[in-house]
Protein backbone atom coordinates (compact mmCIF):
# COMPACT_ATOMS: atom_id res chain seq x y z
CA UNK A 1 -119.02 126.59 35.68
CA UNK A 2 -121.63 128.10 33.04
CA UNK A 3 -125.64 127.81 32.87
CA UNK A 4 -124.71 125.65 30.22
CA UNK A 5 -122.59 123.49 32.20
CA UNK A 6 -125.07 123.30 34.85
CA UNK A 7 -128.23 122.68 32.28
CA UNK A 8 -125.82 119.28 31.12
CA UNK A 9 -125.75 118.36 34.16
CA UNK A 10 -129.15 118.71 35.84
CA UNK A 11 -130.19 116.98 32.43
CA UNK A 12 -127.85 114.26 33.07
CA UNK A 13 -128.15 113.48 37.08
CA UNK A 14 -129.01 109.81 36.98
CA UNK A 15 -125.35 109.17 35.61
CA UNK A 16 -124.65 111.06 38.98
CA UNK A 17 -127.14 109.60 41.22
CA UNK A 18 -128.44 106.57 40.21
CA UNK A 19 -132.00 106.38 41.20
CA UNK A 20 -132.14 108.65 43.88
CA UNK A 21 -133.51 112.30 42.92
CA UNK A 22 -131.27 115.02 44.13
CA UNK A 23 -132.96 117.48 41.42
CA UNK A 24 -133.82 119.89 44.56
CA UNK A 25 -130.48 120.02 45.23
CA UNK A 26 -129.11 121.10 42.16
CA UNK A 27 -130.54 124.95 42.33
CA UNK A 28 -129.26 127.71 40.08
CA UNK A 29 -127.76 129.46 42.39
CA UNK A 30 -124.27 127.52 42.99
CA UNK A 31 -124.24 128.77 39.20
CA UNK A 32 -125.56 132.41 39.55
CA UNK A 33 -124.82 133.10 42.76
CA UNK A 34 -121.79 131.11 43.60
CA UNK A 35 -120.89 130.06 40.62
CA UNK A 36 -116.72 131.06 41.67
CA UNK A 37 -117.35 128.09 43.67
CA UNK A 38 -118.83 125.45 41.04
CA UNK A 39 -116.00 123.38 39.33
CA UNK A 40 -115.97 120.61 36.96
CA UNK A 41 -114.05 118.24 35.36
CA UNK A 42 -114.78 117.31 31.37
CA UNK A 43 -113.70 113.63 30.43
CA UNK A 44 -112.08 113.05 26.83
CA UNK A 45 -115.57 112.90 25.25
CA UNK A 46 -115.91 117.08 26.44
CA UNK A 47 -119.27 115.29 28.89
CA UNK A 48 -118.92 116.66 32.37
CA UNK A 49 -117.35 113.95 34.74
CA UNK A 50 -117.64 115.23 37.60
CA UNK A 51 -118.73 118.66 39.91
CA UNK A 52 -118.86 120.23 42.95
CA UNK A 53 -121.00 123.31 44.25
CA UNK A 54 -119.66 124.84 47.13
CA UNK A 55 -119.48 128.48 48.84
CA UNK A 56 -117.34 130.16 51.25
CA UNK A 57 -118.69 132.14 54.44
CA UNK A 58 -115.69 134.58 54.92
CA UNK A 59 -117.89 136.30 58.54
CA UNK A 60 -117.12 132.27 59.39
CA UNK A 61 -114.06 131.86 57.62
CA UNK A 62 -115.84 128.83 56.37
CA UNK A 63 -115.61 126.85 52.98
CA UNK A 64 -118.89 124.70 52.36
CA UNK A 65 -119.38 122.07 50.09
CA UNK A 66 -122.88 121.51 49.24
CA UNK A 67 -122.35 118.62 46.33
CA UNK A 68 -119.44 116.37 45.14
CA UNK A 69 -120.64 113.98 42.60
CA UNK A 70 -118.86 112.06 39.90
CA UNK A 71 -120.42 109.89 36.78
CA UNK A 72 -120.82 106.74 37.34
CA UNK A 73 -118.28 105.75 34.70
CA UNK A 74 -115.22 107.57 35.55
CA UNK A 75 -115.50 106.96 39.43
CA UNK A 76 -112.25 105.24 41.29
CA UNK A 77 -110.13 108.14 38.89
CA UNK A 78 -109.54 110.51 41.89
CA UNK A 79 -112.07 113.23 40.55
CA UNK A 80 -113.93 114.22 43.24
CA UNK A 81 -110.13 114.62 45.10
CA UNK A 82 -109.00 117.05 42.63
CA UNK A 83 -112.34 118.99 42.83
CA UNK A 84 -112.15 119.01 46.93
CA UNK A 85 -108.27 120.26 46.35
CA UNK A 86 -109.18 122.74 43.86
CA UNK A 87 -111.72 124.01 45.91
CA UNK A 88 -109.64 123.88 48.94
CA UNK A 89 -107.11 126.19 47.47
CA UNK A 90 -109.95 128.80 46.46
CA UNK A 91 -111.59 128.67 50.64
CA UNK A 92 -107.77 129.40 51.75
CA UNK A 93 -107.17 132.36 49.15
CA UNK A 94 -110.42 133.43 50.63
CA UNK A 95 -109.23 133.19 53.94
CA UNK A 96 -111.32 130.43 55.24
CA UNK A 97 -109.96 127.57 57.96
CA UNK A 98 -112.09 125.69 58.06
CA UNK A 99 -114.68 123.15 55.59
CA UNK A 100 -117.60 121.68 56.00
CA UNK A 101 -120.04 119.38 54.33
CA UNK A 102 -122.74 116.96 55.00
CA UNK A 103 -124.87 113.74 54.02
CA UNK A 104 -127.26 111.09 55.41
CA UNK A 105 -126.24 108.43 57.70
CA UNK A 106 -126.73 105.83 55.31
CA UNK A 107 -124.70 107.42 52.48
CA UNK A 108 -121.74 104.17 53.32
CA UNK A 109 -120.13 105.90 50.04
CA UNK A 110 -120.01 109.59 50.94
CA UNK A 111 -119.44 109.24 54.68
CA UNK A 112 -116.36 107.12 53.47
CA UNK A 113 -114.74 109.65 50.75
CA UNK A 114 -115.16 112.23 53.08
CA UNK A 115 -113.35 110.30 56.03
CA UNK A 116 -110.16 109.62 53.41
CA UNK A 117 -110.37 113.40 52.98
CA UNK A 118 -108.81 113.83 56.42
CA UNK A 119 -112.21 115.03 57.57
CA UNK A 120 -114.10 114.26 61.08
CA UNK A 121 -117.71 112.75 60.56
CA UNK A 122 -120.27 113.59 63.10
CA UNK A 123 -123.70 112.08 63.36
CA UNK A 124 -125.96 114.65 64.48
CA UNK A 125 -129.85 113.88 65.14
CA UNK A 126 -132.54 116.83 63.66
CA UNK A 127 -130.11 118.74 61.92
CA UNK A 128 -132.24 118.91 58.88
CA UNK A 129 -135.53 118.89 60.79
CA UNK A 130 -137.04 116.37 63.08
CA UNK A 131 -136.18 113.04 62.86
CA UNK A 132 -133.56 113.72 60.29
CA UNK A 133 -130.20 112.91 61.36
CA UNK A 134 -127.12 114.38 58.85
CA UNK A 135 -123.70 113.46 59.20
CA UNK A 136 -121.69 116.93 59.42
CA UNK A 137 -117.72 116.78 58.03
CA UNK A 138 -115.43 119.04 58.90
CA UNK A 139 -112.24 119.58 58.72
CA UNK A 140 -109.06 122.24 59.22
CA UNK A 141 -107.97 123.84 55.88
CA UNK A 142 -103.89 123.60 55.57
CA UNK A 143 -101.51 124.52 52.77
């Protein structure tokens, strides 16, 4: 993924989101800094369909994925599959085992795709602060 790719996107998040304002989520960095872990898919248009910005923590042989989303219109296509899978094969060429990635309790939608993903959903209370329960996925990384 680019600066450019990221700029479309930040620019374009409410085809991603809907109403809700992730803009603090979106930082630079999973472009800068991790950007060998940013992927997207492009629909026929050339408009980005859907990302992901994750990052691997080889000391925890870890693969983390920070944020899956796809455009509203080309959801139900099996994008944000290919991105997990693509990313997947990246965290086990980097010797990680293990993933990881989480969202809020009332995220029906995430909490869902995650679960199909083969991946164990955990509620845990505070883990983003006080009185701010997360679900945490994980999951075993296989060939």
């Amino acid at each position: 993924m680019t600066k450019a790719d990221f700029d479309e996107i930040v620019d374009g998040l409410a085809a991603f989101w809907g109403d809700r304002d992730l803009t603090a989520l979106h930082h630079p960095m999973f472009v800068h800094e991790f950007g060998d872990g940013a992927f997207l898919i492009r629909d026929e248009g050339g408009r980005v369909a859907a990302y992901l910005f994750g990052f691997v923590v080889p000391a925890q042989a870890l693969a983390y994925v920070h944020l899956v989303a796809v455009r509203d219109d080309q959801r139900g296509r099996g994008l944000a599959r290919s991105l997990y899978e693509r990313f997947h094969r990246l965290a086990r060429e980097r010797g990680c085992e293990s993933i990881k990635a989480i969202t809020t309790p009332g995220n029906a939608e995430s909490i869902a795709f995650h679960r199909a993903m083969g991946m164990e959903a955990v509620e845990v209370p505070d883990y983003s602060g006080p009185g701010r329960t997360r679900v945490v996925f994980s999951g075993r990384l296989r060939d």
